[in-house]
C-alpha atoms as a PDB file:
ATOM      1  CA  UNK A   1      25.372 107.495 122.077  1.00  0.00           C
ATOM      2  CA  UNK A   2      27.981 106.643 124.394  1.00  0.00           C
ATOM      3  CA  UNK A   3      30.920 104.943 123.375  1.00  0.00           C
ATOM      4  CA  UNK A   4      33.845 105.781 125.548  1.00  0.00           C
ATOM      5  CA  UNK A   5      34.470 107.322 128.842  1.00  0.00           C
ATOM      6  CA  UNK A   6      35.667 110.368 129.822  1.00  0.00           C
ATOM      7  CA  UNK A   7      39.145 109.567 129.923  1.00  0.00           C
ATOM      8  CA  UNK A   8      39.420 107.936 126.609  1.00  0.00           C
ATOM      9  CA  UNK A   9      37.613 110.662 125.026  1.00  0.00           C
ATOM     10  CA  UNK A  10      39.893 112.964 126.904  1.00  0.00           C
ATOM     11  CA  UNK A  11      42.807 111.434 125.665  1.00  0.00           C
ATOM     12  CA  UNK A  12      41.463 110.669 122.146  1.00  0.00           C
ATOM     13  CA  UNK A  13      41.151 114.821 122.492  1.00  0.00           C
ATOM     14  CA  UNK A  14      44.639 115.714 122.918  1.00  0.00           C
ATOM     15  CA  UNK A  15      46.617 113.043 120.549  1.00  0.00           C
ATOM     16  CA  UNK A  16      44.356 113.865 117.703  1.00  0.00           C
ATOM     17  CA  UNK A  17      45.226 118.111 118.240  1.00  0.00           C
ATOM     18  CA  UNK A  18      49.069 116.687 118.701  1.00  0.00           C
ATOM     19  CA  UNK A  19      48.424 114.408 116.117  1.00  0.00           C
ATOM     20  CA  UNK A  20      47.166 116.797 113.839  1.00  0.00           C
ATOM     21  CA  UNK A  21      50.078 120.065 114.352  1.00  0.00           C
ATOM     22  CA  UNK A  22      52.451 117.491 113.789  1.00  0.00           C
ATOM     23  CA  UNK A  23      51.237 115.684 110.343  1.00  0.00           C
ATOM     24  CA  UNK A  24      50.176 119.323 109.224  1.00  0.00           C
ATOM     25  CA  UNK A  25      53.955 120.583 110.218  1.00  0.00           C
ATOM     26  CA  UNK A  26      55.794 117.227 108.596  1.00  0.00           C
ATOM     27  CA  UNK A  27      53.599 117.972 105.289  1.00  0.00           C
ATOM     28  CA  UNK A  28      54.747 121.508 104.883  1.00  0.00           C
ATOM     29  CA  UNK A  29      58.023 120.448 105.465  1.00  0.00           C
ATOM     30  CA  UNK A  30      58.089 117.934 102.744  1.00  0.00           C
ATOM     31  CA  UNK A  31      55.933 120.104 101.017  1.00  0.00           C
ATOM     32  CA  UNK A  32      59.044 122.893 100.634  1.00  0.00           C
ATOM     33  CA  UNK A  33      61.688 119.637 100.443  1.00  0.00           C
ATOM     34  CA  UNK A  34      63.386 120.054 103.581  1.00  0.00           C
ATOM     35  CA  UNK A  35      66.943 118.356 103.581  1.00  0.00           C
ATOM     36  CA  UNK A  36      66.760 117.206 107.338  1.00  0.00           C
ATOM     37  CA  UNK A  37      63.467 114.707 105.827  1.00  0.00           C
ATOM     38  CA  UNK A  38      65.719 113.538 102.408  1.00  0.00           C
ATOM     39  CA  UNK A  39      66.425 109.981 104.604  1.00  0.00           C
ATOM     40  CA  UNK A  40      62.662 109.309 104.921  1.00  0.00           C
ATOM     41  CA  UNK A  41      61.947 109.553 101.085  1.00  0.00           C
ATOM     42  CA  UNK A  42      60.931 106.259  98.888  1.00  0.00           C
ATOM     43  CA  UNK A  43      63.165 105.340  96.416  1.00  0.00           C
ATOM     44  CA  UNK A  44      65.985 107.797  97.274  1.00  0.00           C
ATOM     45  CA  UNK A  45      68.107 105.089  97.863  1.00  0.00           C
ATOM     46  CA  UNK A  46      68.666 103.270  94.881  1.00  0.00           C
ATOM     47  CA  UNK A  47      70.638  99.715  94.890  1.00  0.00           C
ATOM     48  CA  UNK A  48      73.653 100.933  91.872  1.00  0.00           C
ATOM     49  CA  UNK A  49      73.567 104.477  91.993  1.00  0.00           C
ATOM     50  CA  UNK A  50      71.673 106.946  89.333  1.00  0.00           C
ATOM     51  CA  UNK A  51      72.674 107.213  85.924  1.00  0.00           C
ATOM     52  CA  UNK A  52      72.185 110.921  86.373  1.00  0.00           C
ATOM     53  CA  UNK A  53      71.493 113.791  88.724  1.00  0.00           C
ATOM     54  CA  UNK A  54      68.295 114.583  87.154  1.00  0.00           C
ATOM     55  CA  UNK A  55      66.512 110.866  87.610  1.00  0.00           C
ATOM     56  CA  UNK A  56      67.812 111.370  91.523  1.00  0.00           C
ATOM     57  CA  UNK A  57      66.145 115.046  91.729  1.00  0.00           C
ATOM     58  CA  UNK A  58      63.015 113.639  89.690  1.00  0.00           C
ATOM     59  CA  UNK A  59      62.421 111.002  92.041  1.00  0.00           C
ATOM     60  CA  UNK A  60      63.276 112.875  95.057  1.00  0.00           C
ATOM     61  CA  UNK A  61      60.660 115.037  94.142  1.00  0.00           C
ATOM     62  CA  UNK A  62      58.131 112.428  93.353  1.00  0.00           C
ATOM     63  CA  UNK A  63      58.640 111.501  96.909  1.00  0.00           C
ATOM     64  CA  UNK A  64      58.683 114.380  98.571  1.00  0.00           C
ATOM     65  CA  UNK A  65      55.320 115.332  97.429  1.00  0.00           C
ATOM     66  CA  UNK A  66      53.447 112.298  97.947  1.00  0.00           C
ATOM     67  CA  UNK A  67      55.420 111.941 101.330  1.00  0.00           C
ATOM     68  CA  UNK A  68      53.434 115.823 101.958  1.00  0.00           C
ATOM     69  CA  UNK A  69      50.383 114.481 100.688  1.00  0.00           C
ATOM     70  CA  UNK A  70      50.523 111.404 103.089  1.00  0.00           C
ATOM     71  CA  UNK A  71      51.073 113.301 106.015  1.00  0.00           C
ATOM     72  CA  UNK A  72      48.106 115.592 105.026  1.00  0.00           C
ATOM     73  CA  UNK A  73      45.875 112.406 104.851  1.00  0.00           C
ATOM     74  CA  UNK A  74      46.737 111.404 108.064  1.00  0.00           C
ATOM     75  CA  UNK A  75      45.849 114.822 109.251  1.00  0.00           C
ATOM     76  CA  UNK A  76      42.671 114.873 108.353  1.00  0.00           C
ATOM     77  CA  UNK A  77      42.037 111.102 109.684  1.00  0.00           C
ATOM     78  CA  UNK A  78      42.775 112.747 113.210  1.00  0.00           C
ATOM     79  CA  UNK A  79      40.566 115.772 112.365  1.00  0.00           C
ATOM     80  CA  UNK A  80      37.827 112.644 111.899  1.00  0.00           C
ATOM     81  CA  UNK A  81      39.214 111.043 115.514  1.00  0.00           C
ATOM     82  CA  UNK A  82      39.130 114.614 116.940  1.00  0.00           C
ATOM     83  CA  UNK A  83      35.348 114.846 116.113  1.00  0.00           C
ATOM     84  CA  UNK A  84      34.279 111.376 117.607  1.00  0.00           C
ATOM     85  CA  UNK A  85      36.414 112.058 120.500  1.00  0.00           C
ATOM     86  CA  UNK A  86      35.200 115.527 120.999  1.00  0.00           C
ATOM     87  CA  UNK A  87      31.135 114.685 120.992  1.00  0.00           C
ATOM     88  CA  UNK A  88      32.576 111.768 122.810  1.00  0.00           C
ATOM     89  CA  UNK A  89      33.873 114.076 125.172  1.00  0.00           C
ATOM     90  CA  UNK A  90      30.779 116.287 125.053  1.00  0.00           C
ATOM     91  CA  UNK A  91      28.467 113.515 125.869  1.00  0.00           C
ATOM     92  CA  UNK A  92      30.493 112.515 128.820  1.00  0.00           C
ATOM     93  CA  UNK A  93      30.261 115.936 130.070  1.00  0.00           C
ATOM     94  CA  UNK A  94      26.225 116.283 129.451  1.00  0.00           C
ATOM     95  CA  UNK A  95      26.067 112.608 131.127  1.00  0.00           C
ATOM     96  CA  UNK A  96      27.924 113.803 134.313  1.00  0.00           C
ATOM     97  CA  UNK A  97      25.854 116.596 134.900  1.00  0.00           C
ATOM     98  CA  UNK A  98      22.589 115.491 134.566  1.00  0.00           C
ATOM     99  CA  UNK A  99      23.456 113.099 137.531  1.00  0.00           C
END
């Protein structure tokens, strides 16, 4: 079943593949707590400071993980656009030759 053309799907194509190095890439680099990502963490910035260093490493953690997992779930939501864009694509392509 046709849905889109074969630009859309095209495009659909390539921002789900950049889509998905990127997310995949930003998750490992939470994953191993990469300092240059410490801005983007929830709850890291706390309105009266921490009472010690271990509640700020405990939540930087906790955010540092989920923000891996996040980006990981978003990857696999384009892995799910790459597949309806890629039969898109493929039925496009069947469409135009048959003509």
């Amino acid at each position: 079943m046709k849905i889109c053309g074969p630009k859309l799907s095209l495009c659909g194509l390539i921002i789900s593949v950049w889509g998905i190095f990127q997310l995949v890439l930003m998750g490992i680099f939470y994953y191993v707590r990469s300092i240059a990502l410490a801005e983007d963490l929830p709850g890291a910035e706390k309105e009266g400071g921490y009472e010690s260093s271990d509640e700020f490493y405990k939540i930087a953690e906790r955010g540092y993980i989920q923000n891996a997992y996040n980006c990981w779930i978003a990857a696999c939501l384009y892995i799910f656009t790459l597949v309806i864009s890629g039969h898109q694509f493929y039925v496009n392509s069947r469409s135009s030759l048959s003509m």
